[in-house]
PDB file of N, CA and C in Angstrom:
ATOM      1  N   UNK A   1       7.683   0.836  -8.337  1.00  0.00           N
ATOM      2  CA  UNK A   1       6.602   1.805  -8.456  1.00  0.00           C
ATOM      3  C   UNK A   1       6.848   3.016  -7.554  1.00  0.00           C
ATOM      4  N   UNK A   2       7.491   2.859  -6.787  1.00  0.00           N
ATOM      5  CA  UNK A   2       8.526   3.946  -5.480  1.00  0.00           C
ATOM      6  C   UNK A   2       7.182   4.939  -5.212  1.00  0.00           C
ATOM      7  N   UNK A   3       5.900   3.776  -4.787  1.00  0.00           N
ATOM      8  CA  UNK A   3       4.569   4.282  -4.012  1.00  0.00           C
ATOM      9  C   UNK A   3       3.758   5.732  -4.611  1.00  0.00           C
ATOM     10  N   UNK A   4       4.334   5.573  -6.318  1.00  0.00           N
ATOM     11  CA  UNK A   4       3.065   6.020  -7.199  1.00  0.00           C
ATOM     12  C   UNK A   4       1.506   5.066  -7.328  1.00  0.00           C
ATOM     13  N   UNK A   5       0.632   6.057  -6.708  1.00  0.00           N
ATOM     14  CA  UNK A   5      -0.333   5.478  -6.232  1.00  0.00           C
ATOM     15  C   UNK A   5      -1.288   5.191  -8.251  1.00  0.00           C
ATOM     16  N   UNK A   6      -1.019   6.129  -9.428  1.00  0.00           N
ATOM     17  CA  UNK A   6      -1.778   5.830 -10.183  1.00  0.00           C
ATOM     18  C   UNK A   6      -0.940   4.852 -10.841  1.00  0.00           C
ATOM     19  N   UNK A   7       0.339   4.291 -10.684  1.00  0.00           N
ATOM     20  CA  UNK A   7       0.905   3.510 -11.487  1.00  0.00           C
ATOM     21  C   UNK A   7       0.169   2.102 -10.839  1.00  0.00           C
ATOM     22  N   UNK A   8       0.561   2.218  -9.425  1.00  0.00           N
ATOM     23  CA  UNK A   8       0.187   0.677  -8.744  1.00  0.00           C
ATOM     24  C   UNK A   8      -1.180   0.425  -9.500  1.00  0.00           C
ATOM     25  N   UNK A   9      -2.226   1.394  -8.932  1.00  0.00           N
ATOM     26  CA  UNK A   9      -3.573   1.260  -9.729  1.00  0.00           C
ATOM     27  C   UNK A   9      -3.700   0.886 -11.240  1.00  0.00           C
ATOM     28  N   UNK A  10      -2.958   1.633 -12.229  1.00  0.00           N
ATOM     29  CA  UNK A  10      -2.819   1.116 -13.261  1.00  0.00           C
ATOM     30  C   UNK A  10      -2.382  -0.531 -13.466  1.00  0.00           C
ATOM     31  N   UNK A  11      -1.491  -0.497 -12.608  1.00  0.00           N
ATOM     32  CA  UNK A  11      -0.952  -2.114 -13.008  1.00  0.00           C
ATOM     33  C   UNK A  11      -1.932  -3.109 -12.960  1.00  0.00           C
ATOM     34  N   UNK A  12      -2.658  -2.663 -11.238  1.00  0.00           N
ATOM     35  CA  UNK A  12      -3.581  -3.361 -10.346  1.00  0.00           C
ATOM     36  C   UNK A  12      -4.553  -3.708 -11.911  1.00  0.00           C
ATOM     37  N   UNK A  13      -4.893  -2.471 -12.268  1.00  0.00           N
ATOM     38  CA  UNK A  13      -6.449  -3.120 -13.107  1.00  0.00           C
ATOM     39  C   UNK A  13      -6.316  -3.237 -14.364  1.00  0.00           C
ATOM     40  N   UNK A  14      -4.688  -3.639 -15.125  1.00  0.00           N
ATOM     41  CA  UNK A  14      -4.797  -4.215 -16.327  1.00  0.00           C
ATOM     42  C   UNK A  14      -4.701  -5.760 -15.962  1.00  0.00           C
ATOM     43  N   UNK A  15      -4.079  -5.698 -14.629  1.00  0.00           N
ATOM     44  CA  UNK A  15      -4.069  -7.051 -14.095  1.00  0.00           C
ATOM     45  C   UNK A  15      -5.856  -7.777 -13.953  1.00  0.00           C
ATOM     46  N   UNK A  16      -6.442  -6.830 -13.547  1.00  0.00           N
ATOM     47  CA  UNK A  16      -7.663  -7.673 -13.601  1.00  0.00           C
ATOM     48  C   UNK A  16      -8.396  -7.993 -14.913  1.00  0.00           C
ATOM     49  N   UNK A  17      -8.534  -6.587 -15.615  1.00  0.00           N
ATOM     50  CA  UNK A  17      -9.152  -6.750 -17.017  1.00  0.00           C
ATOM     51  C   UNK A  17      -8.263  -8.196 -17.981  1.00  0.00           C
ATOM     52  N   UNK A  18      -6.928  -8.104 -17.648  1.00  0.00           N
ATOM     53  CA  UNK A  18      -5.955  -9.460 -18.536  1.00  0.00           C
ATOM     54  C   UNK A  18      -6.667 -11.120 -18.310  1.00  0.00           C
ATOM     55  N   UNK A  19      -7.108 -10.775 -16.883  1.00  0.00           N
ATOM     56  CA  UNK A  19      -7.809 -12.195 -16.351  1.00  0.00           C
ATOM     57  C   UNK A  19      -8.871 -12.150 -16.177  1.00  0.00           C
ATOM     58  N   UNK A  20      -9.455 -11.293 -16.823  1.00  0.00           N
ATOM     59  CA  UNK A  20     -11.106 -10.925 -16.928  1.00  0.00           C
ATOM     60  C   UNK A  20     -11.883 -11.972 -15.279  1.00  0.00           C
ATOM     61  N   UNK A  21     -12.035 -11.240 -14.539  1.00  0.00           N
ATOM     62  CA  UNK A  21     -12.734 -11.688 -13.228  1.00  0.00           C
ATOM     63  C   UNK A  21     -14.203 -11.482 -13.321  1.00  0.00           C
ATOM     64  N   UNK A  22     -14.800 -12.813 -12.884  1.00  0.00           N
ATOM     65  CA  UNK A  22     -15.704 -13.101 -13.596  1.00  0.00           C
ATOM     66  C   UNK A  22     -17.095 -13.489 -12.554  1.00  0.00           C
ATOM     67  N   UNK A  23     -16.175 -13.663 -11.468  1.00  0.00           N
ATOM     68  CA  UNK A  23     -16.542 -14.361 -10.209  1.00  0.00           C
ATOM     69  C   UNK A  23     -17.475 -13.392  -9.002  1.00  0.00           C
ATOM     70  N   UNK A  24     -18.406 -13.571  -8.474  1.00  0.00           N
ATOM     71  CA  UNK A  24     -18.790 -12.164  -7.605  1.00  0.00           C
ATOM     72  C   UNK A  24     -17.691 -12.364  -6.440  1.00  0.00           C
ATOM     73  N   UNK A  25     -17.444 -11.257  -5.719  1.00  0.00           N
ATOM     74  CA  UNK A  25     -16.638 -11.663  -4.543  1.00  0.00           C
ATOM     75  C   UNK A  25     -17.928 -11.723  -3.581  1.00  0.00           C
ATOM     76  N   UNK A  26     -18.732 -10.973  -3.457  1.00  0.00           N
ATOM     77  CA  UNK A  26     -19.634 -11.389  -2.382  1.00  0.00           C
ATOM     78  C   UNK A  26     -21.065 -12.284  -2.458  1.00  0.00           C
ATOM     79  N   UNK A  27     -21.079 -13.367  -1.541  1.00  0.00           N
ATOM     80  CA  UNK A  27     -22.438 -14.280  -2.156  1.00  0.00           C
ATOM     81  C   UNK A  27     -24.178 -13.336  -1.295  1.00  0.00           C
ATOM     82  N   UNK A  28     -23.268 -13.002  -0.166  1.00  0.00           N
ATOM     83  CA  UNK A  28     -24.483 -12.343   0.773  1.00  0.00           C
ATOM     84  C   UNK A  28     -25.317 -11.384  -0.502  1.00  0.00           C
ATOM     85  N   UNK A  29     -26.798 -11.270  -0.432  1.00  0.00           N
ATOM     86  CA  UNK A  29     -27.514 -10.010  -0.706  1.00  0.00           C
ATOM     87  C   UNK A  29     -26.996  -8.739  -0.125  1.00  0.00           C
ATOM     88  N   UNK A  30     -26.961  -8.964   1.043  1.00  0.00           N
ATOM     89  CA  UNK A  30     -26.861  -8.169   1.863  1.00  0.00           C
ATOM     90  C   UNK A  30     -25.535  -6.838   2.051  1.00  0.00           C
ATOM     91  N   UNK A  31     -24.422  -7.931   1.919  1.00  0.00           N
ATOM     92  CA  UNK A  31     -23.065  -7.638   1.500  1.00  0.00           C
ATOM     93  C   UNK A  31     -22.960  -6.623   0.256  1.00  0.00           C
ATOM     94  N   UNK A  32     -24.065  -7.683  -0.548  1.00  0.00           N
ATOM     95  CA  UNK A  32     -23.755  -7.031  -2.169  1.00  0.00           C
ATOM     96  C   UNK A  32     -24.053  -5.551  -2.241  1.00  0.00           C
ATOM     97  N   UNK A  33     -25.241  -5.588  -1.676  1.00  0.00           N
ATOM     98  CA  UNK A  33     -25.559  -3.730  -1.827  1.00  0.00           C
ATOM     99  C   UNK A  33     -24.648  -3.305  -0.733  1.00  0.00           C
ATOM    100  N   UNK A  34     -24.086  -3.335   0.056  1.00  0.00           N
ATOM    101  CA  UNK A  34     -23.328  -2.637   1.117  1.00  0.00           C
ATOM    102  C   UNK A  34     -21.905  -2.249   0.290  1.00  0.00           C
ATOM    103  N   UNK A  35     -21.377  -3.306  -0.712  1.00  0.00           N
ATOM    104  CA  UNK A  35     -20.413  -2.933  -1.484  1.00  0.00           C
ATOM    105  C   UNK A  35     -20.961  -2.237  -2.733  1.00  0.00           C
ATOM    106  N   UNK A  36     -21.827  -2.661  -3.074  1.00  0.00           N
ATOM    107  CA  UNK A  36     -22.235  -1.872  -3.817  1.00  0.00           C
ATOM    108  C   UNK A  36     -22.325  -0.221  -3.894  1.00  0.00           C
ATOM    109  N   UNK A  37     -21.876   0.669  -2.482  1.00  0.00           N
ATOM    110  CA  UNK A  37     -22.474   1.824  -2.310  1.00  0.00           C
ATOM    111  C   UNK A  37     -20.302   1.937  -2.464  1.00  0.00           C
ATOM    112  N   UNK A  38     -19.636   0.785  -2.209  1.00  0.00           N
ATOM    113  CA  UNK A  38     -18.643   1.646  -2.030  1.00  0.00           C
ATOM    114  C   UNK A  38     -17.679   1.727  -3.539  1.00  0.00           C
ATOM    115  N   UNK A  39     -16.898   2.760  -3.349  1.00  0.00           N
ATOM    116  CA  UNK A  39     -16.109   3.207  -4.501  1.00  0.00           C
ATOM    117  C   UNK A  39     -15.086   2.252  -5.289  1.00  0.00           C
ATOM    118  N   UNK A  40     -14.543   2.748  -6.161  1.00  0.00           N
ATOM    119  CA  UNK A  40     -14.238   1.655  -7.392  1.00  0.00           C
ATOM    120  C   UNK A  40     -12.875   0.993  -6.583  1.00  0.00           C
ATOM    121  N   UNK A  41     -11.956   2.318  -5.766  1.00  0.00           N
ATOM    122  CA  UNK A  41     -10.867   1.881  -5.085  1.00  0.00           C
ATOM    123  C   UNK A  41     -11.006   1.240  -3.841  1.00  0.00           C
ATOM    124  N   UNK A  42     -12.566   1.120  -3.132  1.00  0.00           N
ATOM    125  CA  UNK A  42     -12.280   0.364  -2.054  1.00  0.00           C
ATOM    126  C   UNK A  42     -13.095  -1.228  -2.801  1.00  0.00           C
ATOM    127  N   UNK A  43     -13.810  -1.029  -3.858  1.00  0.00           N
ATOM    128  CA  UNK A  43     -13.583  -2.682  -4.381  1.00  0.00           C
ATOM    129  C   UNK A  43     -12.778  -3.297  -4.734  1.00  0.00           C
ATOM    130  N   UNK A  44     -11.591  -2.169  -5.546  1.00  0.00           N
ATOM    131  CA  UNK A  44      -9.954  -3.076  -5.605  1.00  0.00           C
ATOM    132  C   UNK A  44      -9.658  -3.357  -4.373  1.00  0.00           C
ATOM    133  N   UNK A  45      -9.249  -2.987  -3.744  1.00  0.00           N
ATOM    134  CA  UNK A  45      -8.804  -3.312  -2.638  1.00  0.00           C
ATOM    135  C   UNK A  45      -9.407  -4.029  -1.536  1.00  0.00           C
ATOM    136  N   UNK A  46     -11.045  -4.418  -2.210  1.00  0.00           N
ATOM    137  CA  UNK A  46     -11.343  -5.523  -1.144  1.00  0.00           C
ATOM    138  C   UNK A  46     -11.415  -6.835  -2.171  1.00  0.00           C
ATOM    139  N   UNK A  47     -10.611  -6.750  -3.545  1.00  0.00           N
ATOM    140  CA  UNK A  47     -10.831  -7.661  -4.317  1.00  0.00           C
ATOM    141  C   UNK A  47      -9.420  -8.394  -4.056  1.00  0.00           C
ATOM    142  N   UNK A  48      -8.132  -7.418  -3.941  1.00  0.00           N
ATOM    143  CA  UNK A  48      -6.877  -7.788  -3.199  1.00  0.00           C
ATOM    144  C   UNK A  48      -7.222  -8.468  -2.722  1.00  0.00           C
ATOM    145  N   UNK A  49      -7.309  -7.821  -1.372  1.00  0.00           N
ATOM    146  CA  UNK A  49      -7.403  -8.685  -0.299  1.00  0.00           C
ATOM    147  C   UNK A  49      -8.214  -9.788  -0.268  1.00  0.00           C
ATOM    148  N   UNK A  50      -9.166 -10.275  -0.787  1.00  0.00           N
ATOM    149  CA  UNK A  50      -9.731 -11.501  -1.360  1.00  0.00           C
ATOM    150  C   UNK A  50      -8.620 -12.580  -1.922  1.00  0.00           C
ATOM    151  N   UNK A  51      -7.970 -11.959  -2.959  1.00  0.00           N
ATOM    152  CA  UNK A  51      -7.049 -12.747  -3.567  1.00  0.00           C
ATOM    153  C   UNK A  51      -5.872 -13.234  -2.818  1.00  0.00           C
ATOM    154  N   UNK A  52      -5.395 -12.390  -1.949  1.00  0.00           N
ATOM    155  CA  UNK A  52      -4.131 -12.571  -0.875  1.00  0.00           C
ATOM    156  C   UNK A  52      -4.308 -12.014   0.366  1.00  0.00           C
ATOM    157  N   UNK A  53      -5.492 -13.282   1.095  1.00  0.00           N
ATOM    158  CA  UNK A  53      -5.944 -12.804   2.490  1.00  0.00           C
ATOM    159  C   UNK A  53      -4.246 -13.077   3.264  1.00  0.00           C
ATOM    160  N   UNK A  54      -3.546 -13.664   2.745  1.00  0.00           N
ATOM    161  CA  UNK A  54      -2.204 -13.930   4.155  1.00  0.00           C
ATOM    162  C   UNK A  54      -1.623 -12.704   3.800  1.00  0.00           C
ATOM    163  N   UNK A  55      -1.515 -11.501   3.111  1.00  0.00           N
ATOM    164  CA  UNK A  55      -0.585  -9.937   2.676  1.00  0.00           C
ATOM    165  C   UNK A  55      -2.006  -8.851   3.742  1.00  0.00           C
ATOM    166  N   UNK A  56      -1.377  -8.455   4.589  1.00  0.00           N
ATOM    167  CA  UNK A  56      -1.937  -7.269   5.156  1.00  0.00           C
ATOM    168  C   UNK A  56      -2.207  -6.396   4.464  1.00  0.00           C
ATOM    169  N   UNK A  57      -2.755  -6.367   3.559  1.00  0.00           N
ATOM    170  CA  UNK A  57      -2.827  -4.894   2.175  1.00  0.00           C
ATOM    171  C   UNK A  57      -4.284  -4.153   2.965  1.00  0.00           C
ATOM    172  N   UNK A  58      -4.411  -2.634   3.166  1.00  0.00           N
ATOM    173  CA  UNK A  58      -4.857  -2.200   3.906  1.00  0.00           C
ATOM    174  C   UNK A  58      -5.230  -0.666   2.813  1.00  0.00           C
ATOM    175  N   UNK A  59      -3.787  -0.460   1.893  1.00  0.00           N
ATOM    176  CA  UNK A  59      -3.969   0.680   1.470  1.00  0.00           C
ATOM    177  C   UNK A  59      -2.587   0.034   0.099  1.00  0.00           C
ATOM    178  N   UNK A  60      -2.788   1.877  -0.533  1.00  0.00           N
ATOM    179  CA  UNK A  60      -2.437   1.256  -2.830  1.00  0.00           C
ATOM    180  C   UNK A  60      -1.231   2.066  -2.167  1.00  0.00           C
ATOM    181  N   UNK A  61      -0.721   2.279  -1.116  1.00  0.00           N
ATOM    182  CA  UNK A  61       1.126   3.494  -0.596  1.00  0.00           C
ATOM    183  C   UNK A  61       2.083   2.270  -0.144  1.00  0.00           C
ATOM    184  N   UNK A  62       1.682   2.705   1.137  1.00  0.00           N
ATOM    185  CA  UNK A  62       2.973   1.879   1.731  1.00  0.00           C
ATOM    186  C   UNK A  62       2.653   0.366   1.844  1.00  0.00           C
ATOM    187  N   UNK A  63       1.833  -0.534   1.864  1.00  0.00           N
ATOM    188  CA  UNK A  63       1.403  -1.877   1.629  1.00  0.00           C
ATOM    189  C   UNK A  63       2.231  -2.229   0.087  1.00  0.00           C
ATOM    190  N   UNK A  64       2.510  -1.456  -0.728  1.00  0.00           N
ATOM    191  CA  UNK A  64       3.285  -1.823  -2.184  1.00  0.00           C
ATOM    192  C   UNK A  64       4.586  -1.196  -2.567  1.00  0.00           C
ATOM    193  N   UNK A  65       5.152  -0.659  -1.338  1.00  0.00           N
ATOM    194  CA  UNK A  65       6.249  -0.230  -1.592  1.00  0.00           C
ATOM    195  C   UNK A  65       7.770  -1.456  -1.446  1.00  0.00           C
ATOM    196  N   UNK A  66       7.490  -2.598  -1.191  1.00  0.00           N
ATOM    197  CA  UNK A  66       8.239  -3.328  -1.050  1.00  0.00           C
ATOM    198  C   UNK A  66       8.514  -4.606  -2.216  1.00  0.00           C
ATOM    199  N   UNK A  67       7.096  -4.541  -3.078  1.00  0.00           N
ATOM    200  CA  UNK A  67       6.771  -5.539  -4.127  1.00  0.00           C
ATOM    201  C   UNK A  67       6.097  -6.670  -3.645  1.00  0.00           C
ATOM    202  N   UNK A  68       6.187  -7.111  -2.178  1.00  0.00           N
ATOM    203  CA  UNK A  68       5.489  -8.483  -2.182  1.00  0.00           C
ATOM    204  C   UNK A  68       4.465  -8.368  -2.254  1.00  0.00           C
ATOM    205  N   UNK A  69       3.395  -8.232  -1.786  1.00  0.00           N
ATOM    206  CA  UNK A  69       2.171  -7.494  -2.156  1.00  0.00           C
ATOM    207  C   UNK A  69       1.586  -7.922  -3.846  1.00  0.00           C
ATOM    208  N   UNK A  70       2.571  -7.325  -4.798  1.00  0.00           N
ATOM    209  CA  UNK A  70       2.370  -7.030  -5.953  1.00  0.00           C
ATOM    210  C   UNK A  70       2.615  -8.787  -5.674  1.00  0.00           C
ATOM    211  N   UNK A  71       3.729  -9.233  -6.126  1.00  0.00           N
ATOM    212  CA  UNK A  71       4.337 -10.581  -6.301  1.00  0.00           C
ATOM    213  C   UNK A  71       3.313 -11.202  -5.617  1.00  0.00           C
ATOM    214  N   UNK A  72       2.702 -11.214  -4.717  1.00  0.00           N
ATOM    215  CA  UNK A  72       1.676 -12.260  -4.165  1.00  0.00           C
ATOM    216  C   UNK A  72       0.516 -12.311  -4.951  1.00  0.00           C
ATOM    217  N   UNK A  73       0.519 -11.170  -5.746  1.00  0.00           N
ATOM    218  CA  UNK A  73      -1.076 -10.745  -6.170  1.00  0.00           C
ATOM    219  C   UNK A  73      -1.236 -11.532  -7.803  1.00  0.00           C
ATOM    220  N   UNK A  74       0.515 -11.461  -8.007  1.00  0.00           N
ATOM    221  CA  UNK A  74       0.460 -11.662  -9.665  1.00  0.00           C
ATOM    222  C   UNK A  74       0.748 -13.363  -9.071  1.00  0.00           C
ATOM    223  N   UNK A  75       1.353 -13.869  -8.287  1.00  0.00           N
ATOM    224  CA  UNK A  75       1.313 -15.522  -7.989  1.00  0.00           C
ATOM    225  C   UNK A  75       0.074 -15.497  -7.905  1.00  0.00           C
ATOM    226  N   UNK A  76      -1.222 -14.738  -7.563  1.00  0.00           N
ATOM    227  CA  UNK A  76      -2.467 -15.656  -7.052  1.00  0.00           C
ATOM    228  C   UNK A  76      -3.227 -15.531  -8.549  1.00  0.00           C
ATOM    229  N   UNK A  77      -3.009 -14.928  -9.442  1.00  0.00           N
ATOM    230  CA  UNK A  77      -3.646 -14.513 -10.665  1.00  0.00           C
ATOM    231  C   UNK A  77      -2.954 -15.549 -11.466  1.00  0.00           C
ATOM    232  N   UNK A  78      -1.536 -15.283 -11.690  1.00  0.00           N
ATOM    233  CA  UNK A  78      -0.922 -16.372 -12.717  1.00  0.00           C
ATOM    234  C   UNK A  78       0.137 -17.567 -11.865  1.00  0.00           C
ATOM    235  N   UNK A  79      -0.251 -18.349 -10.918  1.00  0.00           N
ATOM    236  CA  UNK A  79       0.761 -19.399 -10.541  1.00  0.00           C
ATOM    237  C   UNK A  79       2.084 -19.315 -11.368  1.00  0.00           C
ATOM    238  N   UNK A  80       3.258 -18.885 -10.444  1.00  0.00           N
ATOM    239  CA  UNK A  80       4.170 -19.479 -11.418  1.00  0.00           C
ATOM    240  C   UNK A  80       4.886 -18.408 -12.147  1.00  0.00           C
ATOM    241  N   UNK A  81       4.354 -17.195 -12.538  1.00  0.00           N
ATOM    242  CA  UNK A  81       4.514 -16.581 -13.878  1.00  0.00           C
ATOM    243  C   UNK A  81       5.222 -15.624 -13.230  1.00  0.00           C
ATOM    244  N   UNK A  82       5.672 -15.028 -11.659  1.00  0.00           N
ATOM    245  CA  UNK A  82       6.143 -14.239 -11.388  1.00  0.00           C
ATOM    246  C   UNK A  82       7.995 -14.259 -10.479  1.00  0.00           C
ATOM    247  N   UNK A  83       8.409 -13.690 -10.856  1.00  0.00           N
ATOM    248  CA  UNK A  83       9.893 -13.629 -10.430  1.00  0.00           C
ATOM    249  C   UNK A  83      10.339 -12.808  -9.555  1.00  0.00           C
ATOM    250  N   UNK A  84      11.863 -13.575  -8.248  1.00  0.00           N
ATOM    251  CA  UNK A  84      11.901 -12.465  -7.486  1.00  0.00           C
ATOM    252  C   UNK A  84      11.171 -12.563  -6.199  1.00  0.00           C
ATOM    253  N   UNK A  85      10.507 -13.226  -5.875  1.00  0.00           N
ATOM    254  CA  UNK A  85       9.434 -13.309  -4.680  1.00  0.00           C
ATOM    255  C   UNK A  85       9.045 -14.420  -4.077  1.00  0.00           C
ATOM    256  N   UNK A  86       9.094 -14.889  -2.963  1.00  0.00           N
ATOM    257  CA  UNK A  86       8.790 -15.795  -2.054  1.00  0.00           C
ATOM    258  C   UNK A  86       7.416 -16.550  -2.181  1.00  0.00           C
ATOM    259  N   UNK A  87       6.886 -15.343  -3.149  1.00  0.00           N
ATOM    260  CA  UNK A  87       5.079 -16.043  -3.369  1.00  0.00           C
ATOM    261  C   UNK A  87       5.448 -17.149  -4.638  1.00  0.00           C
ATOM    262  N   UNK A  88       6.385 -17.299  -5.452  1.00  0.00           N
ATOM    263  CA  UNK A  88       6.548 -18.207  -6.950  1.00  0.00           C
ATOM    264  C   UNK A  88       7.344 -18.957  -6.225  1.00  0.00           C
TER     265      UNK A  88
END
């Protein structure tokens, strides 16, 4: 992706729509409206990091310029299905 930020994003959210997420990430009330106020890219990215709390993912640049990141994200979505990476 050589840290094209609309490609990663693109990938990021056919990846979610493919596995249709279904689940709330937050149970708090409280939480909920607090995320609720924030933007579509800091819910990806607190939905990441949900999915692969052991990957420091912080930001859609340099956190994905290496692939593991990605590879951890597609092992936590599809077990198994990804190649190349320490996370399969």
């Amino acid at each position: 992706m050589d840290g094209n930020l609309k490609l990663i994003l693109g990938l990021i959210w056919t990846l979610i729509l493919h596995y249709s997420i279904s689940m709330p990430m937050w149970d708090d009330e409280e939480e909920q409206e607090e995320k609720a106020q924030a933007t579509p890219k800091q819910r990806l990215l607190g939905w990441i990091q949900n999915k692969i709390p052991q990957m420091p993912v912080t930001n859609f640049k340099s956190n994905w310029q290496d692939g593991t990141a990605l590879g951890a994200l597609v092992d936590n979505c599809a077990p198994g299905e990804c190649w190349g990476s320490d996370f399969c």
